[in-house]
N, C-alpha and C. Protein backbone atom coordinates (compact mmCIF):
# COMPACT_ATOMS: atom_id res chain seq x y z
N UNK A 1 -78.05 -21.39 47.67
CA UNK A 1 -78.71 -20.41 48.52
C UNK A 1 -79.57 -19.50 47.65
N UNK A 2 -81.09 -19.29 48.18
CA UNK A 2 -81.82 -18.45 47.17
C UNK A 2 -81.86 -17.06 48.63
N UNK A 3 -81.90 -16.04 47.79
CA UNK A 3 -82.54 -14.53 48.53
C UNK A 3 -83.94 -13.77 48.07
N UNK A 4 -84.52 -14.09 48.73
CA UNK A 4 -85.82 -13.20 48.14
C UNK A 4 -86.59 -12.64 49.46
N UNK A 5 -87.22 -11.15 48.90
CA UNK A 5 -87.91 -10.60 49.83
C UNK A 5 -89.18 -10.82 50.44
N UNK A 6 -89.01 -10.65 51.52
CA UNK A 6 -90.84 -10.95 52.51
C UNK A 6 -91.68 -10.71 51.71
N UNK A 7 -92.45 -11.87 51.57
CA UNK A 7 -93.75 -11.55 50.92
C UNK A 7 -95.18 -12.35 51.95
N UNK A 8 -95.98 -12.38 52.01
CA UNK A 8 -97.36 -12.61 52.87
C UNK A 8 -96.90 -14.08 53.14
N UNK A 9 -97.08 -15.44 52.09
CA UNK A 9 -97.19 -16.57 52.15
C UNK A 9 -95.87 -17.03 53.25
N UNK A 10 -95.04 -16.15 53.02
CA UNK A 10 -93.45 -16.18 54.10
C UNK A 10 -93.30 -15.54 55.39
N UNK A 11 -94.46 -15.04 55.89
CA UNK A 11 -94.37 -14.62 57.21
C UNK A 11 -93.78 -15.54 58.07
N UNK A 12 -93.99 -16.54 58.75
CA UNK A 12 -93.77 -17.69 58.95
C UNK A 12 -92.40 -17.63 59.18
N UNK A 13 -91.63 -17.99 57.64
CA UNK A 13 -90.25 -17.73 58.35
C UNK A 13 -89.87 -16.89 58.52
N UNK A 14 -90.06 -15.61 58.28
CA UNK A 14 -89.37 -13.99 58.90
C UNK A 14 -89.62 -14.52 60.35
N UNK A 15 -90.96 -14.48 61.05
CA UNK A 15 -91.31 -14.33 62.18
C UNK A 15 -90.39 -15.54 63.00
N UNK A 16 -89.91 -16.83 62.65
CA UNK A 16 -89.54 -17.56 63.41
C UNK A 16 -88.07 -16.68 63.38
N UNK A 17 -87.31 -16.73 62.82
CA UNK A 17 -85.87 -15.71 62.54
C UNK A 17 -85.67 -14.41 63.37
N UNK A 18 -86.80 -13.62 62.94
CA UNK A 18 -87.02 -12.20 64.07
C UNK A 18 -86.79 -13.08 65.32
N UNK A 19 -87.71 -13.65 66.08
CA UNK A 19 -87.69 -14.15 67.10
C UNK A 19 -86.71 -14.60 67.81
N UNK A 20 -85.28 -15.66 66.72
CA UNK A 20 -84.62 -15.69 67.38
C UNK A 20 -83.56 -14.32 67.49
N UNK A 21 -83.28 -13.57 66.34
CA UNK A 21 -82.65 -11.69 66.52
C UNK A 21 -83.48 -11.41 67.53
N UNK A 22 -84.37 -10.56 68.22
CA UNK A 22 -85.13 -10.16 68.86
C UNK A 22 -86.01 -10.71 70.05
N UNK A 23 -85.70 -12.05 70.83
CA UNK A 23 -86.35 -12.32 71.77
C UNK A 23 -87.35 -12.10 72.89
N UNK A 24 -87.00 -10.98 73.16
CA UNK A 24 -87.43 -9.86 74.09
C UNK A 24 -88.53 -9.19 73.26
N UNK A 25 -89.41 -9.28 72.27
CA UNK A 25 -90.55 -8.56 71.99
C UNK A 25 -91.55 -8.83 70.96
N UNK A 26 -91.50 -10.34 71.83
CA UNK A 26 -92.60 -11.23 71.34
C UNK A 26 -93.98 -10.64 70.48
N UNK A 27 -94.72 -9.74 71.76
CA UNK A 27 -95.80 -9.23 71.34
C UNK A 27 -96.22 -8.26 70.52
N UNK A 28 -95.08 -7.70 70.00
CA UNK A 28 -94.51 -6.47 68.63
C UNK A 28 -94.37 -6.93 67.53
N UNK A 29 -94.05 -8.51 67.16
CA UNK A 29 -93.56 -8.61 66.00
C UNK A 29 -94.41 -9.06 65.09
N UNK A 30 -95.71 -9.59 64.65
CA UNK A 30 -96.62 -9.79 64.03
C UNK A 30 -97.01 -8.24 63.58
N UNK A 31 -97.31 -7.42 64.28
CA UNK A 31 -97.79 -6.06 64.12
C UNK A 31 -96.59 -5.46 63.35
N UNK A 32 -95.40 -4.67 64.00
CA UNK A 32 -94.07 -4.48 63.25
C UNK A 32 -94.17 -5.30 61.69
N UNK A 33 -94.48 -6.56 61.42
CA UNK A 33 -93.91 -6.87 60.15
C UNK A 33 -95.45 -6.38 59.00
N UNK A 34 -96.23 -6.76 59.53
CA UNK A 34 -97.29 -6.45 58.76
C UNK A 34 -97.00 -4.60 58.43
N UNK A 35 -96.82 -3.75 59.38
CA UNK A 35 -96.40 -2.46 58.97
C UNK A 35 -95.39 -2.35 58.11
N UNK A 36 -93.91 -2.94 58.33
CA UNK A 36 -92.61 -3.03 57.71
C UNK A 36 -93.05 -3.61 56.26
N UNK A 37 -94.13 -4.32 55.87
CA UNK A 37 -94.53 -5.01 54.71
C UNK A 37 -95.41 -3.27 53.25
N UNK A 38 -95.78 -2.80 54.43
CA UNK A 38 -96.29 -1.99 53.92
C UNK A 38 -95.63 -0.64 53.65
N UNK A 39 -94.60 -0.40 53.67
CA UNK A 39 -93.49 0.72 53.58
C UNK A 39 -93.00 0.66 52.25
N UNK A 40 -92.37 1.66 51.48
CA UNK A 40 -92.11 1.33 50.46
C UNK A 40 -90.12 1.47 50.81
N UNK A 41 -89.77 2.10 51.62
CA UNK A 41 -88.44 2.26 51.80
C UNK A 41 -88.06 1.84 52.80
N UNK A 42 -88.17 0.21 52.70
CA UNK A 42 -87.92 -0.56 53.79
C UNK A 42 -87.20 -1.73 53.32
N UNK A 43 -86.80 -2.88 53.41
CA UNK A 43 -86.13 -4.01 52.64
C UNK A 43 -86.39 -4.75 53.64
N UNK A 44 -87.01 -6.35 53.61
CA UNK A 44 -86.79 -7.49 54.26
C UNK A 44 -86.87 -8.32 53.69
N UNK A 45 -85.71 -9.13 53.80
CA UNK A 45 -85.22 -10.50 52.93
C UNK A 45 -84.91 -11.29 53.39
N UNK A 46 -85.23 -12.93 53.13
CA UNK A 46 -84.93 -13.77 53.56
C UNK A 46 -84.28 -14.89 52.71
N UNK A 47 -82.92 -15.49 53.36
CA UNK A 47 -82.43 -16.78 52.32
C UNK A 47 -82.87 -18.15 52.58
N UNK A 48 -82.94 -18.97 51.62
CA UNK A 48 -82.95 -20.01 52.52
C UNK A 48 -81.97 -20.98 51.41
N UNK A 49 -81.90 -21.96 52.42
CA UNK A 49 -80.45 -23.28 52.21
C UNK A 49 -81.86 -24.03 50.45
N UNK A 50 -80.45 -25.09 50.08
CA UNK A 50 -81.33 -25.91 49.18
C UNK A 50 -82.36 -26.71 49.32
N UNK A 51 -82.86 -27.21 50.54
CA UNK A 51 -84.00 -27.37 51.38
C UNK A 51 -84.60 -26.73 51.56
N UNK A 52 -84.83 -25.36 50.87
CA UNK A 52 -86.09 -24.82 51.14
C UNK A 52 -86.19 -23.91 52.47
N UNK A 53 -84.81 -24.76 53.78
CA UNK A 53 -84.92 -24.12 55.14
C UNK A 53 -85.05 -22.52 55.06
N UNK A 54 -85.41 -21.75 55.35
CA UNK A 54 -85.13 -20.57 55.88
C UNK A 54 -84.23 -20.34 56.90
N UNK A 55 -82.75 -19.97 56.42
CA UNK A 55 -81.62 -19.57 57.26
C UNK A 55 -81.21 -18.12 58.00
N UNK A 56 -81.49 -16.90 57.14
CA UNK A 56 -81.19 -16.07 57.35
C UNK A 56 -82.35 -14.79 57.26
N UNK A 57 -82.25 -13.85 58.07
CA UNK A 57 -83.03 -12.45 57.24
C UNK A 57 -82.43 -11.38 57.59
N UNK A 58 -83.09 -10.61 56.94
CA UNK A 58 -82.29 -8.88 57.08
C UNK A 58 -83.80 -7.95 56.78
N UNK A 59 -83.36 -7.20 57.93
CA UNK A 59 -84.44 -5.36 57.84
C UNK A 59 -83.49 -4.63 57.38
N UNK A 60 -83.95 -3.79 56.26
CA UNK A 60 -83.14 -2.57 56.09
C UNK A 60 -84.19 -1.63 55.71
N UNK A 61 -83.41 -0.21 55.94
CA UNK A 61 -84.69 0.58 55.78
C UNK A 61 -83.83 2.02 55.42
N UNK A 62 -84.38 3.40 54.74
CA UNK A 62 -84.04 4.01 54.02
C UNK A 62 -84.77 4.97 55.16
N UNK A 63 -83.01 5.92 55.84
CA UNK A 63 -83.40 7.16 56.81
C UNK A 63 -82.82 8.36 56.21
N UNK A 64 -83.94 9.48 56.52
CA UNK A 64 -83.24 10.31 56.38
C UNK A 64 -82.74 11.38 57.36
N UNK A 65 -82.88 11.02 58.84
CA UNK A 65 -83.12 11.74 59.83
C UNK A 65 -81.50 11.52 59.98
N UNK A 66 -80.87 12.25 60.74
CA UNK A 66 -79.15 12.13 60.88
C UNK A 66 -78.82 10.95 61.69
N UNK A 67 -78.30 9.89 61.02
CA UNK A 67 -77.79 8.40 61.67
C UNK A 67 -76.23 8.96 61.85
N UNK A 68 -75.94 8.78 63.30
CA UNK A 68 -74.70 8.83 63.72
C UNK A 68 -73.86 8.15 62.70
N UNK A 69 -72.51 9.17 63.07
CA UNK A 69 -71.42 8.55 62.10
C UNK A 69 -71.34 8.79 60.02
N UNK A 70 -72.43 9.44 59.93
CA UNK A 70 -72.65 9.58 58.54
C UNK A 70 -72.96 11.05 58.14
N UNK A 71 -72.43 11.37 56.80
CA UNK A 71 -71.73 12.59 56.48
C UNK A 71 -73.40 12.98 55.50
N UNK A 72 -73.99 12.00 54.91
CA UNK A 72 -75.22 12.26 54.11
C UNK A 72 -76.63 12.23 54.26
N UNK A 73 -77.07 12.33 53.20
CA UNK A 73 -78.76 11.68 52.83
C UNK A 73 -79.38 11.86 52.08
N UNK A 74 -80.08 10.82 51.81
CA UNK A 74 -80.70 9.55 53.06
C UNK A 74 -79.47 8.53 52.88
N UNK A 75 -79.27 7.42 53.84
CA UNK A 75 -78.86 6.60 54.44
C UNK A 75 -79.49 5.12 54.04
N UNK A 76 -78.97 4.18 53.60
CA UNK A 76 -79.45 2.63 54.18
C UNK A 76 -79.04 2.07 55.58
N UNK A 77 -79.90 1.50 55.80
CA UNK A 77 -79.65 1.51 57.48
C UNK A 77 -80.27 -0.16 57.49
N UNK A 78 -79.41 -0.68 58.20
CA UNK A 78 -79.06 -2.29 58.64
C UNK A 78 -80.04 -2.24 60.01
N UNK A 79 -81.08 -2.93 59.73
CA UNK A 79 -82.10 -2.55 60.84
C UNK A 79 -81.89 -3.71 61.80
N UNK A 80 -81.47 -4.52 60.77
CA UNK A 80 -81.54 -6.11 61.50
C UNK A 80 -80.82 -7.32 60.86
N UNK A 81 -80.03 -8.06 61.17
CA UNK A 81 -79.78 -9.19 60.41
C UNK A 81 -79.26 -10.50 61.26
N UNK A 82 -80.18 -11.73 61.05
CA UNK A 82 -80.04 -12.85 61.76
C UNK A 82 -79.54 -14.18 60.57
N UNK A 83 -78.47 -14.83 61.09
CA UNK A 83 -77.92 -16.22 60.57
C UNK A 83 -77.38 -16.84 61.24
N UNK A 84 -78.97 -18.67 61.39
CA UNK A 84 -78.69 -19.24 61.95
C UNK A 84 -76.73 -19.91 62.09
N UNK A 85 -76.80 -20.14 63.40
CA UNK A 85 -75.34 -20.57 63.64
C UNK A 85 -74.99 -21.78 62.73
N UNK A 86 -75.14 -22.16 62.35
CA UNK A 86 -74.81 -23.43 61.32
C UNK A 86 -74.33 -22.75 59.99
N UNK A 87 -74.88 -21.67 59.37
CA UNK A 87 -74.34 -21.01 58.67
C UNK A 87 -73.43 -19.45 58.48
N UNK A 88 -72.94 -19.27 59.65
CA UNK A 88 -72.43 -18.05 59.94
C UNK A 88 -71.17 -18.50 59.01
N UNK A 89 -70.50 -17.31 58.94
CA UNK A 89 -69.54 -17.39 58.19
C UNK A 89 -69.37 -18.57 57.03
N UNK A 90 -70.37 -18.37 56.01
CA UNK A 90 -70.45 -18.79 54.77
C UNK A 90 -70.89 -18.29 53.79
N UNK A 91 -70.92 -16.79 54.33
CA UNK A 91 -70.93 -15.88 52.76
C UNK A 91 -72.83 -15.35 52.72
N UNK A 92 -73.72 -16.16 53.73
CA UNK A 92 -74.73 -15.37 53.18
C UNK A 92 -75.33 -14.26 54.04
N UNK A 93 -74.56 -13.61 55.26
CA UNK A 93 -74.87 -11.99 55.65
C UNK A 93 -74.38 -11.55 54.55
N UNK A 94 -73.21 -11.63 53.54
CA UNK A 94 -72.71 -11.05 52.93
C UNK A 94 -73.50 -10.73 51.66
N UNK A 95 -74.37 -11.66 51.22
CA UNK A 95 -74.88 -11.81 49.99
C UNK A 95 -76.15 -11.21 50.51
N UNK A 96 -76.52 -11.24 51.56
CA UNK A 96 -77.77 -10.22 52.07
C UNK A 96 -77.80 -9.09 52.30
N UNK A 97 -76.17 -8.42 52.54
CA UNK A 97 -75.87 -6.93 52.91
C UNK A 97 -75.44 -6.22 51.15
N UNK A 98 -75.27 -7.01 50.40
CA UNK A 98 -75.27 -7.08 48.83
C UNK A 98 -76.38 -6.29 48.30
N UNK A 99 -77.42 -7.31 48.43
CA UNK A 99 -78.53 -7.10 47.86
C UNK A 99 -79.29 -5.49 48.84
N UNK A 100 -79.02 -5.44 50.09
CA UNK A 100 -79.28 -4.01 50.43
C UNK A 100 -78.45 -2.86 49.73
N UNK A 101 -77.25 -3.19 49.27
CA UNK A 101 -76.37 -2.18 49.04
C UNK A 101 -77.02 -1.91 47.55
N UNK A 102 -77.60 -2.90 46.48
CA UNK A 102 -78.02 -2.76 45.35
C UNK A 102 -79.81 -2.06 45.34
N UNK A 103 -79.99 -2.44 46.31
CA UNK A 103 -81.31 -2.02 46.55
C UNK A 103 -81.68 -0.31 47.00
N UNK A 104 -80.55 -0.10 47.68
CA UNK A 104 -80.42 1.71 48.13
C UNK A 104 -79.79 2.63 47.25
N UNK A 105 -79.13 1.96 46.25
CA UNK A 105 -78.97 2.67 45.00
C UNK A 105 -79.88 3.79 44.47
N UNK A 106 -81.32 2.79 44.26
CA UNK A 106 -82.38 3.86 43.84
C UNK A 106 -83.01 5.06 44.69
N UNK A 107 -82.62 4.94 46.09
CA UNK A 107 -82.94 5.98 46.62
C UNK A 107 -81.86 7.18 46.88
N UNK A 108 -80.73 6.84 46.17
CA UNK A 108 -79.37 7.72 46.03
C UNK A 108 -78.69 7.34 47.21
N UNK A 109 -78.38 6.75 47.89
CA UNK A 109 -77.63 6.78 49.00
C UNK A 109 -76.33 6.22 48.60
N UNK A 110 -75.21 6.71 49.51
CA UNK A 110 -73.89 6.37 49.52
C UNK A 110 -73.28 6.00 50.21
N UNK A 111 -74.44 5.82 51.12
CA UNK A 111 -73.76 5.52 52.74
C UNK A 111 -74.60 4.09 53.12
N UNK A 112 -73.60 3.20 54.00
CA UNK A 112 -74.83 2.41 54.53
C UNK A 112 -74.48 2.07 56.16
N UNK A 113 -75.02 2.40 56.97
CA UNK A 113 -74.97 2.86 58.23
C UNK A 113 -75.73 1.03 58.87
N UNK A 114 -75.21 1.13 60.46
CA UNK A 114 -75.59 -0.01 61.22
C UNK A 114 -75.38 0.37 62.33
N UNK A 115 -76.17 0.09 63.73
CA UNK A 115 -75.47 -0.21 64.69
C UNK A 115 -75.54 -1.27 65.93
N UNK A 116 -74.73 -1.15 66.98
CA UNK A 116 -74.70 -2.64 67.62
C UNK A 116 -74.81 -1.92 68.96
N UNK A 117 -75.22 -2.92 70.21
CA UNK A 117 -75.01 -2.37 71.67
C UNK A 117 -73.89 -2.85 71.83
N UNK A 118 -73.50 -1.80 72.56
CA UNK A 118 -71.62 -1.81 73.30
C UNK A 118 -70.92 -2.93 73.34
N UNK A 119 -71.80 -3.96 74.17
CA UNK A 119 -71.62 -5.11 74.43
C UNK A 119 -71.80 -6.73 73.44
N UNK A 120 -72.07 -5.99 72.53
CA UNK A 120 -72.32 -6.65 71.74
C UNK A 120 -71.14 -6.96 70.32
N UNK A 121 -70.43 -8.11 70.76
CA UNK A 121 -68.79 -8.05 70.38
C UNK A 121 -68.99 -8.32 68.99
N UNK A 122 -69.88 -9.91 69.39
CA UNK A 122 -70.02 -10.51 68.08
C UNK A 122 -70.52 -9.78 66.57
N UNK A 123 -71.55 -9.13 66.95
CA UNK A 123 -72.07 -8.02 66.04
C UNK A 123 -71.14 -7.07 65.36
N UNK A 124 -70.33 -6.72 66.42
CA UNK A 124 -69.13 -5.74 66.51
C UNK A 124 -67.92 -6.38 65.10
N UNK A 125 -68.13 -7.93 65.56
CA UNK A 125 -67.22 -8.59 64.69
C UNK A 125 -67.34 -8.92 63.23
N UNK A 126 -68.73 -9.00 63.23
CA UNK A 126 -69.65 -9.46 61.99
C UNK A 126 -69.48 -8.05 60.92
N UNK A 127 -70.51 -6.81 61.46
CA UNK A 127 -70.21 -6.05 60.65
C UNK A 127 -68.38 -5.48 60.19
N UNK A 128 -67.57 -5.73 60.86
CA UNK A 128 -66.39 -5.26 60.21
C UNK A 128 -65.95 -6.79 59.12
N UNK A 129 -66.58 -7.45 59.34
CA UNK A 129 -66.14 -8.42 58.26
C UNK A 129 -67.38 -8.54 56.88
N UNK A 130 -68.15 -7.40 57.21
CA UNK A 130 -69.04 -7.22 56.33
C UNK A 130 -68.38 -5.77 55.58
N UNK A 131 -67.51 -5.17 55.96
CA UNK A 131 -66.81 -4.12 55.48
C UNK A 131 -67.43 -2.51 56.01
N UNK A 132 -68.23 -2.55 57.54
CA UNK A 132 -68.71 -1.71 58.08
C UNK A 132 -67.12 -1.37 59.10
N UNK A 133 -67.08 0.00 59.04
CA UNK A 133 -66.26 0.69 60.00
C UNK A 133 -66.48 1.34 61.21
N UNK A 134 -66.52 1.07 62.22
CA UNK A 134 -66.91 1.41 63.68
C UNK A 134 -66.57 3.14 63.31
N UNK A 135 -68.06 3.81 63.37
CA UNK A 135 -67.79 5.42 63.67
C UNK A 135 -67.68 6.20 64.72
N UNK A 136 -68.52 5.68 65.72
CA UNK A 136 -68.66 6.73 66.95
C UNK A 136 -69.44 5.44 67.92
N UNK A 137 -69.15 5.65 69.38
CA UNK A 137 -70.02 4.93 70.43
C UNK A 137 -70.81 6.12 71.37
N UNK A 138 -71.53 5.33 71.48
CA UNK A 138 -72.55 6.83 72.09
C UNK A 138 -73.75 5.78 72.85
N UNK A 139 -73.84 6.66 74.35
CA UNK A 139 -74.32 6.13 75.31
C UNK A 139 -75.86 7.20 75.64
N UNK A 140 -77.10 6.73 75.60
CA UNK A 140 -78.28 7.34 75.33
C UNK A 140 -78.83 7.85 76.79
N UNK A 141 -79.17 8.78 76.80
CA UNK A 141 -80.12 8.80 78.48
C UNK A 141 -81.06 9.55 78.14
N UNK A 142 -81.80 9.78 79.97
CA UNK A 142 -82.75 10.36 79.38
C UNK A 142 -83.62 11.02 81.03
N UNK A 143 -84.15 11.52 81.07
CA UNK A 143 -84.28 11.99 82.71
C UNK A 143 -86.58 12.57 82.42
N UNK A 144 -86.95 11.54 83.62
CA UNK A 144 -88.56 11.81 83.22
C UNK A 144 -88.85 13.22 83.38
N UNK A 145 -89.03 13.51 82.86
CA UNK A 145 -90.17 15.36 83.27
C UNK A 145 -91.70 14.78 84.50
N UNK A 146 -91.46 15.81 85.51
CA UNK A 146 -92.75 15.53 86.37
C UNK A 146 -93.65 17.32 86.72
């Protein structure tokens, strides 16, 4: 398994990967990555198998605005992470949440923050076997002004 970060010639496979994480916002994600490319406190990485396939990726990104559940700042923050089903549970979310944890070093952080929708078990399941601890659930609203 190799890990290396998004670079131009690799759009391609980020974008097929996003797509399957993110379904629902087709018409955002060409735009989103070309911005996310251009950030300097952002992380996107992709692995791929000894074939060359592209299996996995991860967004991470460096907040400093108050992320629920966390005592500091700035924060690494798990923006995103997709692995195809053929390779789940074989060690490379793990080796991808690695390389974020080595990567937020330089911006001092001590914390590394994630989160999942309610309903969302599997996620729920993944990060505690990634060594993330469920902090707080919190339900968002919001009421229009007229």
């Amino acid at each position: 398994m190799k890990i290396m970060p998004v670079t131009e010639p690799f759009l391609a496979d980020w974008l097929q990967l996003r797509r399957l994480l993110w379904p629902d916002h087709e018409d955002a994600h060409l735009l989103e990555m070309r911005q996310l490319l251009e950030q300097t406190q952002t992380l996107q990485l992709l692995s791929y198998n000894d074939q060359q396939q592209a299996i996995a990726m991860l967004e991470a990104s460096i907040r400093y605005e108050y992320v629920n559940g966390t005592q500091s700042s700035p924060v690494a923050f798990l923006e995103g992470i997709y692995v195809l089903p053929e390779y789940r549970r074989s060690g490379v979310a793990s080796a991808l949440v690695q390389q974020v944890e080595h990567w937020s070093k330089q911006f001092a952080c001590t914390e590394f923050a994630s989160d999942a929708a309610l309903d969302n078990t599997i996620s729920h399941a993944m990060h505690r076997a990634l060594g993330f601890q469920e902090t707080e659930r919190v339900v968002y609203f919001k009421k229009n002004i007229s």
